[in-house]
PDB file of N, CA and C in Angstrom:
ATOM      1  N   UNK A   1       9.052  -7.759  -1.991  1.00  0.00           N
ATOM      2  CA  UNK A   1       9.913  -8.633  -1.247  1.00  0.00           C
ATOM      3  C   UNK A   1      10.994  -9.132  -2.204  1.00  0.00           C
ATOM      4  N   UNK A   2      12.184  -8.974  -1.788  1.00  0.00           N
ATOM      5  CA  UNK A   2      13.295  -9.389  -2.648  1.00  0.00           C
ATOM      6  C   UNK A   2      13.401 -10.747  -2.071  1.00  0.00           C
ATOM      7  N   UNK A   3      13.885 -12.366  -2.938  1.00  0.00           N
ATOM      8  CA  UNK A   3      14.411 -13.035  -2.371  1.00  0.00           C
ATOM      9  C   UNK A   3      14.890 -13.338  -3.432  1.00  0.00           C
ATOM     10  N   UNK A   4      16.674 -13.738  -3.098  1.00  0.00           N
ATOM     11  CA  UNK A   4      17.448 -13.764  -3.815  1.00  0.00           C
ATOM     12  C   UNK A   4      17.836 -15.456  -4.225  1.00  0.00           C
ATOM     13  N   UNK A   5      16.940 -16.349  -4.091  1.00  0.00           N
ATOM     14  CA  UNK A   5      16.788 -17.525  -4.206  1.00  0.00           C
ATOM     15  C   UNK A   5      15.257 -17.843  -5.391  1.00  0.00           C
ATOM     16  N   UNK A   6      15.250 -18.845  -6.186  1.00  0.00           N
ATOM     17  CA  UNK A   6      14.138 -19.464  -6.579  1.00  0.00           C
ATOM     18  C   UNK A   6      13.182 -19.569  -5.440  1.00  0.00           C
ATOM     19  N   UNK A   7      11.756 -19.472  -5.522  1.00  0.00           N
ATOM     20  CA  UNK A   7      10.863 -20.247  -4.441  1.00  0.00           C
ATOM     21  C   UNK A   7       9.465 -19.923  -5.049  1.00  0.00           C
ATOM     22  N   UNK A   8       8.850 -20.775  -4.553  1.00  0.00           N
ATOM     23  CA  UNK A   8       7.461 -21.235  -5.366  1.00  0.00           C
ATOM     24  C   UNK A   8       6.267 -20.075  -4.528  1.00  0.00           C
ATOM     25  N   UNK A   9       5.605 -19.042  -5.484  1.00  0.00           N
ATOM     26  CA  UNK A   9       4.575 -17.823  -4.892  1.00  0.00           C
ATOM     27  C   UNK A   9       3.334 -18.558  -3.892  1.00  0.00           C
ATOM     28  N   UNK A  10       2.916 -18.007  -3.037  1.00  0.00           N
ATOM     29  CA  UNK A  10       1.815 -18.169  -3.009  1.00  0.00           C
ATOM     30  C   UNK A  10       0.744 -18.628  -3.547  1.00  0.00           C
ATOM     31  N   UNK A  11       0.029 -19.262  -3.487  1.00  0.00           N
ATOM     32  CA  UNK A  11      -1.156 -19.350  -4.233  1.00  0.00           C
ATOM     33  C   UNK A  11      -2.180 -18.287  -4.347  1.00  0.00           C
ATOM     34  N   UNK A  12      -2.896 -17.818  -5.555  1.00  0.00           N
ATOM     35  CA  UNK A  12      -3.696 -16.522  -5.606  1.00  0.00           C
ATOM     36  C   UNK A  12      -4.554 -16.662  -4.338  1.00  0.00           C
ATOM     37  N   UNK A  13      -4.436 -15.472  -3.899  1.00  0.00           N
ATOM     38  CA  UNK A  13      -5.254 -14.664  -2.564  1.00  0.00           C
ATOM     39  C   UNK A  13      -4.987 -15.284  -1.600  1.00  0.00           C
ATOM     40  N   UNK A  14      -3.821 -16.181  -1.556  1.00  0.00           N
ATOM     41  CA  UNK A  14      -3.450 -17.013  -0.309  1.00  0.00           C
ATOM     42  C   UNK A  14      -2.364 -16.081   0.809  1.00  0.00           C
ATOM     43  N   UNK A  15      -2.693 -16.131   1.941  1.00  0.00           N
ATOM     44  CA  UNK A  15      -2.026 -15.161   2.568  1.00  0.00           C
ATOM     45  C   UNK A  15       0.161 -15.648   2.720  1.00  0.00           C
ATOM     46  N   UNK A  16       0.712 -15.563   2.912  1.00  0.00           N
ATOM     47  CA  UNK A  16       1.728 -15.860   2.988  1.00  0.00           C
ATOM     48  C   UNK A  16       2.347 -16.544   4.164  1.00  0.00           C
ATOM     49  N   UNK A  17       1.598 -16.346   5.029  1.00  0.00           N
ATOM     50  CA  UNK A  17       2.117 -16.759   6.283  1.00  0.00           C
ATOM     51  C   UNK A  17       0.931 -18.146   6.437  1.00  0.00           C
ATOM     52  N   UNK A  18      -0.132 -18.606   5.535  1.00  0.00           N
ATOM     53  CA  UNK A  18      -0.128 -19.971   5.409  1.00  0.00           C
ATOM     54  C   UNK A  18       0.451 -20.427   4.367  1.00  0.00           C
ATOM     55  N   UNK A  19       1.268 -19.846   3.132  1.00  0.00           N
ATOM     56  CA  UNK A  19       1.884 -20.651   2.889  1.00  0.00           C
ATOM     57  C   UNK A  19       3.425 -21.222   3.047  1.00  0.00           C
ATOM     58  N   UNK A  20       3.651 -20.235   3.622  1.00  0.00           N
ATOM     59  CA  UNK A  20       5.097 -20.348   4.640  1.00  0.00           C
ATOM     60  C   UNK A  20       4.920 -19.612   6.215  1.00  0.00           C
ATOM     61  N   UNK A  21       4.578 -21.012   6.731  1.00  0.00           N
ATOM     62  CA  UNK A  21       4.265 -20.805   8.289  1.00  0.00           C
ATOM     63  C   UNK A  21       5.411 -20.416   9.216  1.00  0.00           C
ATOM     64  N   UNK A  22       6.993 -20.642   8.758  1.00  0.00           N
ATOM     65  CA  UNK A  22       7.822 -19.680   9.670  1.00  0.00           C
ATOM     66  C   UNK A  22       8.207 -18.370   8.836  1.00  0.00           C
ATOM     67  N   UNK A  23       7.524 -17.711   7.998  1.00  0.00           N
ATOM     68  CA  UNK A  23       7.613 -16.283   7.867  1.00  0.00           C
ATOM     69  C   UNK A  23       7.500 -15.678   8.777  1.00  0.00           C
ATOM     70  N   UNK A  24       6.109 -15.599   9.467  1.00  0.00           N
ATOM     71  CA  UNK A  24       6.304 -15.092  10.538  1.00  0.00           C
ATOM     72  C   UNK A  24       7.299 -14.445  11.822  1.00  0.00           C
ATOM     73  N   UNK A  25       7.789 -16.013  12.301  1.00  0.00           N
ATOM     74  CA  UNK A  25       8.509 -15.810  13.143  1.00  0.00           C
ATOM     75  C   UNK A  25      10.080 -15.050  12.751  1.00  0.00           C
ATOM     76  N   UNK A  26      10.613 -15.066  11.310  1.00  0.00           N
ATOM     77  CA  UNK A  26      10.991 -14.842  10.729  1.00  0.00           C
ATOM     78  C   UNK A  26      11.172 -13.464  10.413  1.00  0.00           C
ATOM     79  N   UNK A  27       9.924 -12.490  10.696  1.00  0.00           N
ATOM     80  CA  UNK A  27       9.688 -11.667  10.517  1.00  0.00           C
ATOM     81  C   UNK A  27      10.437 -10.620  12.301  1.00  0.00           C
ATOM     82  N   UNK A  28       9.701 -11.038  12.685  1.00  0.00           N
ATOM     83  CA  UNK A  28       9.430 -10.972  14.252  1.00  0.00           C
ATOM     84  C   UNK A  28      10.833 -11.578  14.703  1.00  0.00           C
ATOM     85  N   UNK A  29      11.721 -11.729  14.358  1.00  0.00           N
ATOM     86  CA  UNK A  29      12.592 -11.958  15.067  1.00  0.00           C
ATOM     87  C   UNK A  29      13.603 -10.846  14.618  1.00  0.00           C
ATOM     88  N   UNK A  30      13.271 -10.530  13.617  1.00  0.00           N
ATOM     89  CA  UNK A  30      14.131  -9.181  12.837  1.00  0.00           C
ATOM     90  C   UNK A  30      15.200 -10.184  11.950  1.00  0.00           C
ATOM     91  N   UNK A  31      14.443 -11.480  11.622  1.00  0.00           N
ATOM     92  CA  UNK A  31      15.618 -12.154  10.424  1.00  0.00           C
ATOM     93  C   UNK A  31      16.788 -13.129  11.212  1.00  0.00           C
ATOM     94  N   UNK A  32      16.611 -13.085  12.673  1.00  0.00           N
ATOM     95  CA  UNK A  32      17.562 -14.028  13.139  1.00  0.00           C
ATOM     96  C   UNK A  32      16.797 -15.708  13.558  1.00  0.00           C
ATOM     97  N   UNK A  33      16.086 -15.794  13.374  1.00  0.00           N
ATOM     98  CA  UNK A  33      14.991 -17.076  13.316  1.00  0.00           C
ATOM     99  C   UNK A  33      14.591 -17.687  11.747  1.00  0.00           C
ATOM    100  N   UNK A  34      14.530 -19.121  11.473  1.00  0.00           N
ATOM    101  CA  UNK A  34      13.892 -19.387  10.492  1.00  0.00           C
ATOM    102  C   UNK A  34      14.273 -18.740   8.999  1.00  0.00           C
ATOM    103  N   UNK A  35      15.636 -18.403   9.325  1.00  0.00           N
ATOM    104  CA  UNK A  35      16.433 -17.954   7.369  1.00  0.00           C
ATOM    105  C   UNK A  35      16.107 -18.915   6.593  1.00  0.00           C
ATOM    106  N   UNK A  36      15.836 -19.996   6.655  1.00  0.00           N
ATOM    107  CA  UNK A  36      15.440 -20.414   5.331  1.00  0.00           C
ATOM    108  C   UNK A  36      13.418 -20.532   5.194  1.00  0.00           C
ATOM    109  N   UNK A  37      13.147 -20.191   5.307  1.00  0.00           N
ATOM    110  CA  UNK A  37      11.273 -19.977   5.705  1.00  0.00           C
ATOM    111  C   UNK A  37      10.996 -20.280   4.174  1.00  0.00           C
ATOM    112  N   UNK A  38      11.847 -19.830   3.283  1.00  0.00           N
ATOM    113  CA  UNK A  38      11.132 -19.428   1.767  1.00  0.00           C
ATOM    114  C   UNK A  38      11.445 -20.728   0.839  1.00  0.00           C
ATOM    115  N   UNK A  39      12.198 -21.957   1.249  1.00  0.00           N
ATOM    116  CA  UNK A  39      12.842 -23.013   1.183  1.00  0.00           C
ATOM    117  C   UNK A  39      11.212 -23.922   0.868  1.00  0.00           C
ATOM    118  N   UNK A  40      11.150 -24.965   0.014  1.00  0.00           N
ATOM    119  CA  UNK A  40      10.110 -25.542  -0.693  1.00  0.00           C
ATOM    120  C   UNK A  40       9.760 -26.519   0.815  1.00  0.00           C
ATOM    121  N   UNK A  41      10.997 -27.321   1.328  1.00  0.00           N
ATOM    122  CA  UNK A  41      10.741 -27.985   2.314  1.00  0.00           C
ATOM    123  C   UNK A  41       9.880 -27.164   3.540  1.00  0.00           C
ATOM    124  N   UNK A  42       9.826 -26.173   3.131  1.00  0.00           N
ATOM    125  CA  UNK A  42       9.887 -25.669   4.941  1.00  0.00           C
ATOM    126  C   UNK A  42       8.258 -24.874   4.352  1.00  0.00           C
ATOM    127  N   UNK A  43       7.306 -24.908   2.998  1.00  0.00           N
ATOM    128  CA  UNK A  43       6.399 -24.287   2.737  1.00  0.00           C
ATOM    129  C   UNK A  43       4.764 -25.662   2.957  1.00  0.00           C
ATOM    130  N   UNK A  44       4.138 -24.986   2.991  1.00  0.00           N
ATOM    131  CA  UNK A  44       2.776 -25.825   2.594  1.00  0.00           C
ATOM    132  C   UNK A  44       2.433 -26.035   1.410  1.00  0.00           C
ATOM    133  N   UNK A  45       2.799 -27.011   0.617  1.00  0.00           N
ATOM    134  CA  UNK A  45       2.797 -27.346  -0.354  1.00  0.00           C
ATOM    135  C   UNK A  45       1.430 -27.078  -0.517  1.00  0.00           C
ATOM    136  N   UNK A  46       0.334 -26.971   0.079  1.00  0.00           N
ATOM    137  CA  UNK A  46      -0.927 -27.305  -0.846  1.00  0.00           C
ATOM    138  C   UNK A  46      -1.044 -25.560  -1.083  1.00  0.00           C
ATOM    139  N   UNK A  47      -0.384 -24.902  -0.730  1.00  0.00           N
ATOM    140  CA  UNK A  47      -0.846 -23.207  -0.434  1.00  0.00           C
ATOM    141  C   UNK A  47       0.096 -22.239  -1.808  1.00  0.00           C
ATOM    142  N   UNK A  48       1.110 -23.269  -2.363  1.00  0.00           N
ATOM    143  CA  UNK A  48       1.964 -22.466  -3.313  1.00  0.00           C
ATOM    144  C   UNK A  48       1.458 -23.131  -4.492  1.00  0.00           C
ATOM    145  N   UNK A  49       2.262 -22.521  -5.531  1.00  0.00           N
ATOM    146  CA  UNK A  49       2.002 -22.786  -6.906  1.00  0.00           C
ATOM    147  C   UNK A  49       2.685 -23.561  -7.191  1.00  0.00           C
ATOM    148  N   UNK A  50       2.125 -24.833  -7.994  1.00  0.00           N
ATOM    149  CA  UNK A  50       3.211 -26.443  -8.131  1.00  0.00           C
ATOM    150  C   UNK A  50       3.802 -25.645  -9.973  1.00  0.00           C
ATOM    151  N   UNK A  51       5.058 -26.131  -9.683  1.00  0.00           N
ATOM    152  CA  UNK A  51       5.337 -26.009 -11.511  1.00  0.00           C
ATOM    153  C   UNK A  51       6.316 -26.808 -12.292  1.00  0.00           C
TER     154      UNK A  51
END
């Protein structure tokens, strides 16, 4: 996955779509929904890596 912005990984073995819950839709919309998904505000903080 390219993202051409800073953003905080997953947490090990954590799936991605709990730690950024509009990936998804994001996905599924073909990219016209939820452009910023990968944005710190918009993640589950307890699911990424703090640094």
């Amino acid at each position: 996955m390219n993202i051409p912005y800073e953003w905080k990984h997953p947490v090990e073995y954590m799936d991605i779509k709990y730690a950024y819950p509009d990936f998804h839709s994001f996905v599924t919309s073909s990219g016209e929904l939820n452009v910023d998904w990968f944005t710190v505000e918009k993640s589950n903080t307890n699911n990424v890596f703090k640094q």
